[in-house]
PDB file of N, CA and C in Angstrom:
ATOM      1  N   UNK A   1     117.968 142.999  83.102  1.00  0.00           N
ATOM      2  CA  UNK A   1     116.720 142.533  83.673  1.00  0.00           C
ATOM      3  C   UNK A   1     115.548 142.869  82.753  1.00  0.00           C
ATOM      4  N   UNK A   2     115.848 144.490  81.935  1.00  0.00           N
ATOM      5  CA  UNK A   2     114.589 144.301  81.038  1.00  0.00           C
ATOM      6  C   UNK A   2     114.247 143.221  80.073  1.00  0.00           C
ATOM      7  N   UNK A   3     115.574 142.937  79.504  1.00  0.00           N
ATOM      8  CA  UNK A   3     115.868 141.643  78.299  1.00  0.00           C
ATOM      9  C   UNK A   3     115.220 140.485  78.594  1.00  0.00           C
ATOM     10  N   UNK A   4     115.177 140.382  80.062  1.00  0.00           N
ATOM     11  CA  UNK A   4     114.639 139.050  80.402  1.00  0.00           C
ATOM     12  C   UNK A   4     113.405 138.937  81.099  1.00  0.00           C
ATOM     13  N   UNK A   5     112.516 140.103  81.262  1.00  0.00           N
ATOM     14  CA  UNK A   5     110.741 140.211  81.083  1.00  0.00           C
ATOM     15  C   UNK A   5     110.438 140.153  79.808  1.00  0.00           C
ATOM     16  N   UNK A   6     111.310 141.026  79.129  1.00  0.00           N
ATOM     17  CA  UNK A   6     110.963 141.450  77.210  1.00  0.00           C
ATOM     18  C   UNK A   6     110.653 139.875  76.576  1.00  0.00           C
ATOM     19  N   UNK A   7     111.724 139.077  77.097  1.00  0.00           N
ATOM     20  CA  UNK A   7     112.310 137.453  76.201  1.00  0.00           C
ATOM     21  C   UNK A   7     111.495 136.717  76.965  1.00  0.00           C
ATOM     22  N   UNK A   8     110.529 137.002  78.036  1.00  0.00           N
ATOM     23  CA  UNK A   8     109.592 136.039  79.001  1.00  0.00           C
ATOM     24  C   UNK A   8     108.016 136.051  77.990  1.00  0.00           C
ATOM     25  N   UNK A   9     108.094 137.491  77.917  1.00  0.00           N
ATOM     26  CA  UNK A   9     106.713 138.037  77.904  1.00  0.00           C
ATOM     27  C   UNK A   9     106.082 137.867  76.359  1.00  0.00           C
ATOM     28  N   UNK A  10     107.228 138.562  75.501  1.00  0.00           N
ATOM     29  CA  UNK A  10     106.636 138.591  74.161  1.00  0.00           C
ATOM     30  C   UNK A  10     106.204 137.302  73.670  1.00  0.00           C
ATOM     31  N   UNK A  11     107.167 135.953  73.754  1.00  0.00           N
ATOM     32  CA  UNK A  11     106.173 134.899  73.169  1.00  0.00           C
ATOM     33  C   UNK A  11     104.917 134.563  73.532  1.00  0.00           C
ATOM     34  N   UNK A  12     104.489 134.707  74.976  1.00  0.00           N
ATOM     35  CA  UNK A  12     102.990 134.516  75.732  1.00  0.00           C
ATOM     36  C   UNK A  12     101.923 135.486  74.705  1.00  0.00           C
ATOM     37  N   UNK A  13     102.406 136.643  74.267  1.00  0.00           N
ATOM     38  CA  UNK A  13     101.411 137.627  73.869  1.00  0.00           C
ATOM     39  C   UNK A  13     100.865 137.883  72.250  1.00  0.00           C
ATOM     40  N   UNK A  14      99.958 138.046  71.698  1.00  0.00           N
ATOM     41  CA  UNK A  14      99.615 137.776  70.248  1.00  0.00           C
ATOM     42  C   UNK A  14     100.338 138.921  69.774  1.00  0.00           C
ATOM     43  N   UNK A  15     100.491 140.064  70.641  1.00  0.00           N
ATOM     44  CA  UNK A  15     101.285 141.528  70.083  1.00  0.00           C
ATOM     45  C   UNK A  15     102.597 141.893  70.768  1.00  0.00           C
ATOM     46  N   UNK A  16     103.265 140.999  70.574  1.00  0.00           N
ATOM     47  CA  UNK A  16     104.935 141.476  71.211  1.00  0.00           C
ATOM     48  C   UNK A  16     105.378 142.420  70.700  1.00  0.00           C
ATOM     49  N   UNK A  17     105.110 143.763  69.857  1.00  0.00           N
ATOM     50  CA  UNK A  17     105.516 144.978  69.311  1.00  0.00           C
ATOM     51  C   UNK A  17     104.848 146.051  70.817  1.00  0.00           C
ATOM     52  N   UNK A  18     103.805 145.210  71.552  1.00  0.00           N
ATOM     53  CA  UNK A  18     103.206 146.365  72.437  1.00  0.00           C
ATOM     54  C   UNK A  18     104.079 145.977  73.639  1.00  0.00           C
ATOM     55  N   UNK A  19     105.004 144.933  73.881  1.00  0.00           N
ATOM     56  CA  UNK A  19     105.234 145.005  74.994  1.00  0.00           C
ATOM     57  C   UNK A  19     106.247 145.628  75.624  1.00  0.00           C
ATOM     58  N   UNK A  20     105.968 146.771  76.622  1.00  0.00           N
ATOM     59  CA  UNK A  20     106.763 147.729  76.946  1.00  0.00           C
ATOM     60  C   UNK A  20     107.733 147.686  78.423  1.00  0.00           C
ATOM     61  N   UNK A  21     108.553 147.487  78.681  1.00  0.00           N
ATOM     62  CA  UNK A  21     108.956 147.293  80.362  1.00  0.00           C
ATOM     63  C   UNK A  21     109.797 148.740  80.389  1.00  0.00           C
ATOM     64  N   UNK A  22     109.371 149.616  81.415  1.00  0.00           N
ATOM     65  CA  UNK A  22     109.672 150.982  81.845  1.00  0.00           C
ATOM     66  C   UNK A  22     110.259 150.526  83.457  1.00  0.00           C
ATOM     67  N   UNK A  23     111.099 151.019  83.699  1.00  0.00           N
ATOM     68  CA  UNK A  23     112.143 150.829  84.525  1.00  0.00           C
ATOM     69  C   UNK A  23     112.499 152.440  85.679  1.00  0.00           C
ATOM     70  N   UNK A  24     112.257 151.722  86.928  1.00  0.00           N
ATOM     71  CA  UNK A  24     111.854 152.897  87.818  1.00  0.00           C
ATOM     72  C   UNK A  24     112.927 152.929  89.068  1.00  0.00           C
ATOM     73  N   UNK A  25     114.275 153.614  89.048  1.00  0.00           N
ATOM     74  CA  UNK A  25     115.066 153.143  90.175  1.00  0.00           C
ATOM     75  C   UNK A  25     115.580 153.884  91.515  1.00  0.00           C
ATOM     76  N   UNK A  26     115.029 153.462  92.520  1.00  0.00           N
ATOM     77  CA  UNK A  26     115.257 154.347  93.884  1.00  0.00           C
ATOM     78  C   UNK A  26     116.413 153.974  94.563  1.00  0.00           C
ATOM     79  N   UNK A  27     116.656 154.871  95.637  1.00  0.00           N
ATOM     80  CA  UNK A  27     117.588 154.120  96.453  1.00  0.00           C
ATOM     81  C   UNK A  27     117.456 152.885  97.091  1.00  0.00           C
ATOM     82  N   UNK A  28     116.325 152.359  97.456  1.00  0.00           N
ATOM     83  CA  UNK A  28     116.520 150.955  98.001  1.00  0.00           C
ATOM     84  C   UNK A  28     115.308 149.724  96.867  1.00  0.00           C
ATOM     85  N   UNK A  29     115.136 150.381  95.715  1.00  0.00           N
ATOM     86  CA  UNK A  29     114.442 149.247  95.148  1.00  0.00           C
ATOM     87  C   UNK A  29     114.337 150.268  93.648  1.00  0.00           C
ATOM     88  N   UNK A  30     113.924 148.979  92.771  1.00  0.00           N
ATOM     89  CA  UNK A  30     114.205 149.157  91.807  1.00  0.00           C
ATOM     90  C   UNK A  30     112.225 148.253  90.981  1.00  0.00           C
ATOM     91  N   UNK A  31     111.610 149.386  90.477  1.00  0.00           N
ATOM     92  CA  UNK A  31     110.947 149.229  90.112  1.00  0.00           C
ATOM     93  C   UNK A  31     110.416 148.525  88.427  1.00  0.00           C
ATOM     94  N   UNK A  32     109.931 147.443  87.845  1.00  0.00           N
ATOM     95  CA  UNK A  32     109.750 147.366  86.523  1.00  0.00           C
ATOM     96  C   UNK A  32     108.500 147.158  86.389  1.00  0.00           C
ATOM     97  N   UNK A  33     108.142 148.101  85.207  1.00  0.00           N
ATOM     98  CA  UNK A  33     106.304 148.008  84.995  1.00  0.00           C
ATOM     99  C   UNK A  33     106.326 147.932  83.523  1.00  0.00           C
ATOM    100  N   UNK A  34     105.799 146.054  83.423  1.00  0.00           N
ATOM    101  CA  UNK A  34     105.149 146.301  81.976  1.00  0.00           C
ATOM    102  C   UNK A  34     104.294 146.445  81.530  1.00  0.00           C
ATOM    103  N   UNK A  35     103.779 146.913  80.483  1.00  0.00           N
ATOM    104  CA  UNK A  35     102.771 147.192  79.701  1.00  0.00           C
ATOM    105  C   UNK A  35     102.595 146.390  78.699  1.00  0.00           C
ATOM    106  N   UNK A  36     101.451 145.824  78.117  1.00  0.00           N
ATOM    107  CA  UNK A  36     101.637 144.903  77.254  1.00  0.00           C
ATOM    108  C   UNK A  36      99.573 145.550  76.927  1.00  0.00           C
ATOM    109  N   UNK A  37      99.428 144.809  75.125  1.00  0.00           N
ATOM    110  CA  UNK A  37      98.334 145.449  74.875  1.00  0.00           C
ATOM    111  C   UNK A  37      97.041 144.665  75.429  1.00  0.00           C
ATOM    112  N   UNK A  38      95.910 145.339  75.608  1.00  0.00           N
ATOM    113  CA  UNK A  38      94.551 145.337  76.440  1.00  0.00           C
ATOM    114  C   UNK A  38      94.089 143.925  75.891  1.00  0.00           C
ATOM    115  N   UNK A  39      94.391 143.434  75.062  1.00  0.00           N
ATOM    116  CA  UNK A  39      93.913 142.210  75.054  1.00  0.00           C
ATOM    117  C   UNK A  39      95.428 140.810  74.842  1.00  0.00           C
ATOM    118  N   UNK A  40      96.163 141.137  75.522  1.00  0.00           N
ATOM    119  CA  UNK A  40      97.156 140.300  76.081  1.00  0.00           C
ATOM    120  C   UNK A  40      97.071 139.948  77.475  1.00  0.00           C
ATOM    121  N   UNK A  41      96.317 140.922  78.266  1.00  0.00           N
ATOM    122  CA  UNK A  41      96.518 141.103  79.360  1.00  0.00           C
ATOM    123  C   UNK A  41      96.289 139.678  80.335  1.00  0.00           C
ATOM    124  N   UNK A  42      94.986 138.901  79.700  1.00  0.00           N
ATOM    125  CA  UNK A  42      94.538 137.653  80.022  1.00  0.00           C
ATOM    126  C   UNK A  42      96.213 136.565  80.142  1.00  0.00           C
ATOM    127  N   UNK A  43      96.533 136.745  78.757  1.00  0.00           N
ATOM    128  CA  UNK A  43      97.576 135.737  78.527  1.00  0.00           C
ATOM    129  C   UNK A  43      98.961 135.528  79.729  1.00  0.00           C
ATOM    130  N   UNK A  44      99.160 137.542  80.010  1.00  0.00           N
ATOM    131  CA  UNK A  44     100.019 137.688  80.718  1.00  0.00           C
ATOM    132  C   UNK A  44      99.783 137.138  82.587  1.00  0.00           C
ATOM    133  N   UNK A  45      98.908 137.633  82.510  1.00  0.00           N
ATOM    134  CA  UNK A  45      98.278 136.951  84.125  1.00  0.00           C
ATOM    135  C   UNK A  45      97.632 135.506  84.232  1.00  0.00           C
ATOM    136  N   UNK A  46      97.386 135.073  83.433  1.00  0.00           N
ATOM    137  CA  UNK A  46      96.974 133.568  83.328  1.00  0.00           C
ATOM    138  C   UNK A  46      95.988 133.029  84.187  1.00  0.00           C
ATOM    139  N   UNK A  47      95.488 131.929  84.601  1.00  0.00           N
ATOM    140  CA  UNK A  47      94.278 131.563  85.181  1.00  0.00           C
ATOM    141  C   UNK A  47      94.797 131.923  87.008  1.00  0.00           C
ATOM    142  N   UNK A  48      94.259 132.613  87.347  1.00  0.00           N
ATOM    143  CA  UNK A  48      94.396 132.528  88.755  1.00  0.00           C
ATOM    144  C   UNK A  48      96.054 133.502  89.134  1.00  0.00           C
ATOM    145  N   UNK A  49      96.295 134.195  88.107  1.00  0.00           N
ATOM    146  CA  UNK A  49      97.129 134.910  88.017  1.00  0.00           C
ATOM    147  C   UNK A  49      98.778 134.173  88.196  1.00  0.00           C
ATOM    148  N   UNK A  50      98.728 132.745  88.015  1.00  0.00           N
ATOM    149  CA  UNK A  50      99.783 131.945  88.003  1.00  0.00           C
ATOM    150  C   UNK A  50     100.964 132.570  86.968  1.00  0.00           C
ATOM    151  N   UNK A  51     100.562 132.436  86.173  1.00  0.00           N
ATOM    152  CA  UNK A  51     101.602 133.120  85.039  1.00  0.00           C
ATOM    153  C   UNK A  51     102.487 133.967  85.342  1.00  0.00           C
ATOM    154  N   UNK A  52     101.564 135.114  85.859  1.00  0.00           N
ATOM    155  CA  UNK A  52     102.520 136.669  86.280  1.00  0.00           C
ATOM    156  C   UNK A  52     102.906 136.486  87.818  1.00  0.00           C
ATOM    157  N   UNK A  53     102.891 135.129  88.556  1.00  0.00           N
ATOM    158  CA  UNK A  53     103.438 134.523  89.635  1.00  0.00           C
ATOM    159  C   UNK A  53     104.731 134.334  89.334  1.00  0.00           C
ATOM    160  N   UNK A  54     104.742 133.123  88.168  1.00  0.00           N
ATOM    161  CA  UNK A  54     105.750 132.543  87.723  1.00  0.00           C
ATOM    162  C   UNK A  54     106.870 133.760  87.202  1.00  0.00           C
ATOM    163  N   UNK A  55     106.309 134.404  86.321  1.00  0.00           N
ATOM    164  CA  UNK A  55     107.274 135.789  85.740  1.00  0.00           C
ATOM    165  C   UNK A  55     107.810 136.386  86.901  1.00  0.00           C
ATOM    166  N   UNK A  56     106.684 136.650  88.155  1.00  0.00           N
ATOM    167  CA  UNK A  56     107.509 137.562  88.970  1.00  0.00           C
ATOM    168  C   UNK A  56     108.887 136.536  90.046  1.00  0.00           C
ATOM    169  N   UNK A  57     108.744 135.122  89.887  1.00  0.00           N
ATOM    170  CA  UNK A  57     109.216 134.152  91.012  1.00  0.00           C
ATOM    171  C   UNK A  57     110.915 134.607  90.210  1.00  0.00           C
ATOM    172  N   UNK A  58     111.062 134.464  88.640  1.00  0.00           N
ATOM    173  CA  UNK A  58     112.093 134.049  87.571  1.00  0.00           C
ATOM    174  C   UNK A  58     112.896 135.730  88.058  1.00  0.00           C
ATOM    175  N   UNK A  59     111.999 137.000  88.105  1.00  0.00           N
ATOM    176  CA  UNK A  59     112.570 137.901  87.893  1.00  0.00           C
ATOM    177  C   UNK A  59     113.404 137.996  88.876  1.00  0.00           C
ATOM    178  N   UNK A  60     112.550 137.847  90.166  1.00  0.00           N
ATOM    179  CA  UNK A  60     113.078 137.953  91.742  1.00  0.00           C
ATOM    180  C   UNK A  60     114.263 137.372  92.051  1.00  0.00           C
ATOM    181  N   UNK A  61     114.276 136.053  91.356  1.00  0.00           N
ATOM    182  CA  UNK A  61     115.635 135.190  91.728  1.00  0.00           C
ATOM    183  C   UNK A  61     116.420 135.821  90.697  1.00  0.00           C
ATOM    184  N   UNK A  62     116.455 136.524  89.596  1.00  0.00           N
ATOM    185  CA  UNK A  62     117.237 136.682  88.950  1.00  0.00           C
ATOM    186  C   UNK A  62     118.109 138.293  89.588  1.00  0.00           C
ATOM    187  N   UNK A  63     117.083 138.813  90.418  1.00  0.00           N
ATOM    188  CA  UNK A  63     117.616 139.983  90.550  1.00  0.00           C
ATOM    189  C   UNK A  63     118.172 139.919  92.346  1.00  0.00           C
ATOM    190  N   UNK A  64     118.201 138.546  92.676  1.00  0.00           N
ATOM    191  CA  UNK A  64     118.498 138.454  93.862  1.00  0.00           C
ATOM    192  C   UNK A  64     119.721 138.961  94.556  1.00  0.00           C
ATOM    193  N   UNK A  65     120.931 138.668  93.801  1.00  0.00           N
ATOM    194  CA  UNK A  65     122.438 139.146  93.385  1.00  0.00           C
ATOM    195  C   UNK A  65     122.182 140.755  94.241  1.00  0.00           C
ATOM    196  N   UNK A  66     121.027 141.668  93.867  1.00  0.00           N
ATOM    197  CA  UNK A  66     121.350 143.015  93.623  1.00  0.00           C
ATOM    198  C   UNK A  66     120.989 143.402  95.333  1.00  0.00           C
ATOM    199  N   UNK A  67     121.252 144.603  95.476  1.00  0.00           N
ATOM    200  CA  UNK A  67     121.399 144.974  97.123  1.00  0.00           C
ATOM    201  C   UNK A  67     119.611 145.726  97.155  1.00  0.00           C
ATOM    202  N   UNK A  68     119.130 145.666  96.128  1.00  0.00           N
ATOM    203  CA  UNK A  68     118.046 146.332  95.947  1.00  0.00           C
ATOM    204  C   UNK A  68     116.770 145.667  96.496  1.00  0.00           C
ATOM    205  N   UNK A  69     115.418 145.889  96.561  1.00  0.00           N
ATOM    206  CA  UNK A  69     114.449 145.136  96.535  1.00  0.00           C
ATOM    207  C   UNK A  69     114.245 145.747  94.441  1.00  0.00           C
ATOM    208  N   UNK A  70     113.611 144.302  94.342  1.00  0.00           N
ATOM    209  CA  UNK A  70     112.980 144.324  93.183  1.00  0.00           C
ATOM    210  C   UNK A  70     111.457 144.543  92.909  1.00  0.00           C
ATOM    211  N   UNK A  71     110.785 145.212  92.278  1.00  0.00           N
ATOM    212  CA  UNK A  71     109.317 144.392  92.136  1.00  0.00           C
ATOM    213  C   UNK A  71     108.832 144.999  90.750  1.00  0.00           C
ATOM    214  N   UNK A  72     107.448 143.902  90.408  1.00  0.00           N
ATOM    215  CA  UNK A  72     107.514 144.141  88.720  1.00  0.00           C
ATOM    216  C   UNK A  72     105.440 144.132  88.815  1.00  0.00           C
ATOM    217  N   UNK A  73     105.365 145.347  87.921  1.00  0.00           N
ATOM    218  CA  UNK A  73     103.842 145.693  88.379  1.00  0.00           C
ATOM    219  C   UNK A  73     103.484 145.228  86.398  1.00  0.00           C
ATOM    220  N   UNK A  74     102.853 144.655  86.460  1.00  0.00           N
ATOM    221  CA  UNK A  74     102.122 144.617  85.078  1.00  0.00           C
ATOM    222  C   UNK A  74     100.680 145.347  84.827  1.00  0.00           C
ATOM    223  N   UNK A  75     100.467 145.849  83.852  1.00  0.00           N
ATOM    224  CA  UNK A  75      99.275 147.154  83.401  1.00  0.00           C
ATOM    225  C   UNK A  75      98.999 147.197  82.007  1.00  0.00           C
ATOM    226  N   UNK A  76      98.580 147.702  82.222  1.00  0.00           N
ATOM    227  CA  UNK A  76      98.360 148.326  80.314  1.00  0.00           C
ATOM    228  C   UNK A  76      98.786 148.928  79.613  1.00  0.00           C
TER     229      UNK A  76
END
């Protein structure tokens, strides 16, 4: 699941060396927070925050399979 925020995210961003996904896992959910640099941040959330809609719609179904809840926080 990181491979496939990492392979979402880096082409959107002018600095794909900053983009970081840290991975947080509990018993009933499973946390991913990326980081990407302070002036990507626009690119990653997009107009009306559609973008990081779309990223989170791709992740969700991808992690649907799992018994977990998923969710994916983007930051700095």
């Amino acid at each position: 699941m990181k491979q496939l925020i990492e392979s979402i995210v880096k082409p959107l961003v002018d600095f794909p060396e900053d983009v970081q996904v840290n991975v947080n896992e509990e018993d009933q959910r499973i946390t991913f927070h990326l980081t990407v640099n302070k002036t990507d941040m626009g690119k990653v959330i997009g107009k009306q925050g559609r973008v990081a809609k779309a990223i989170r719609t791709v992740v969700y179904a991808a992690g649907s399979s799992q018994q977990k809840k998923i969710f994916l926080e983007i930051g700095e």
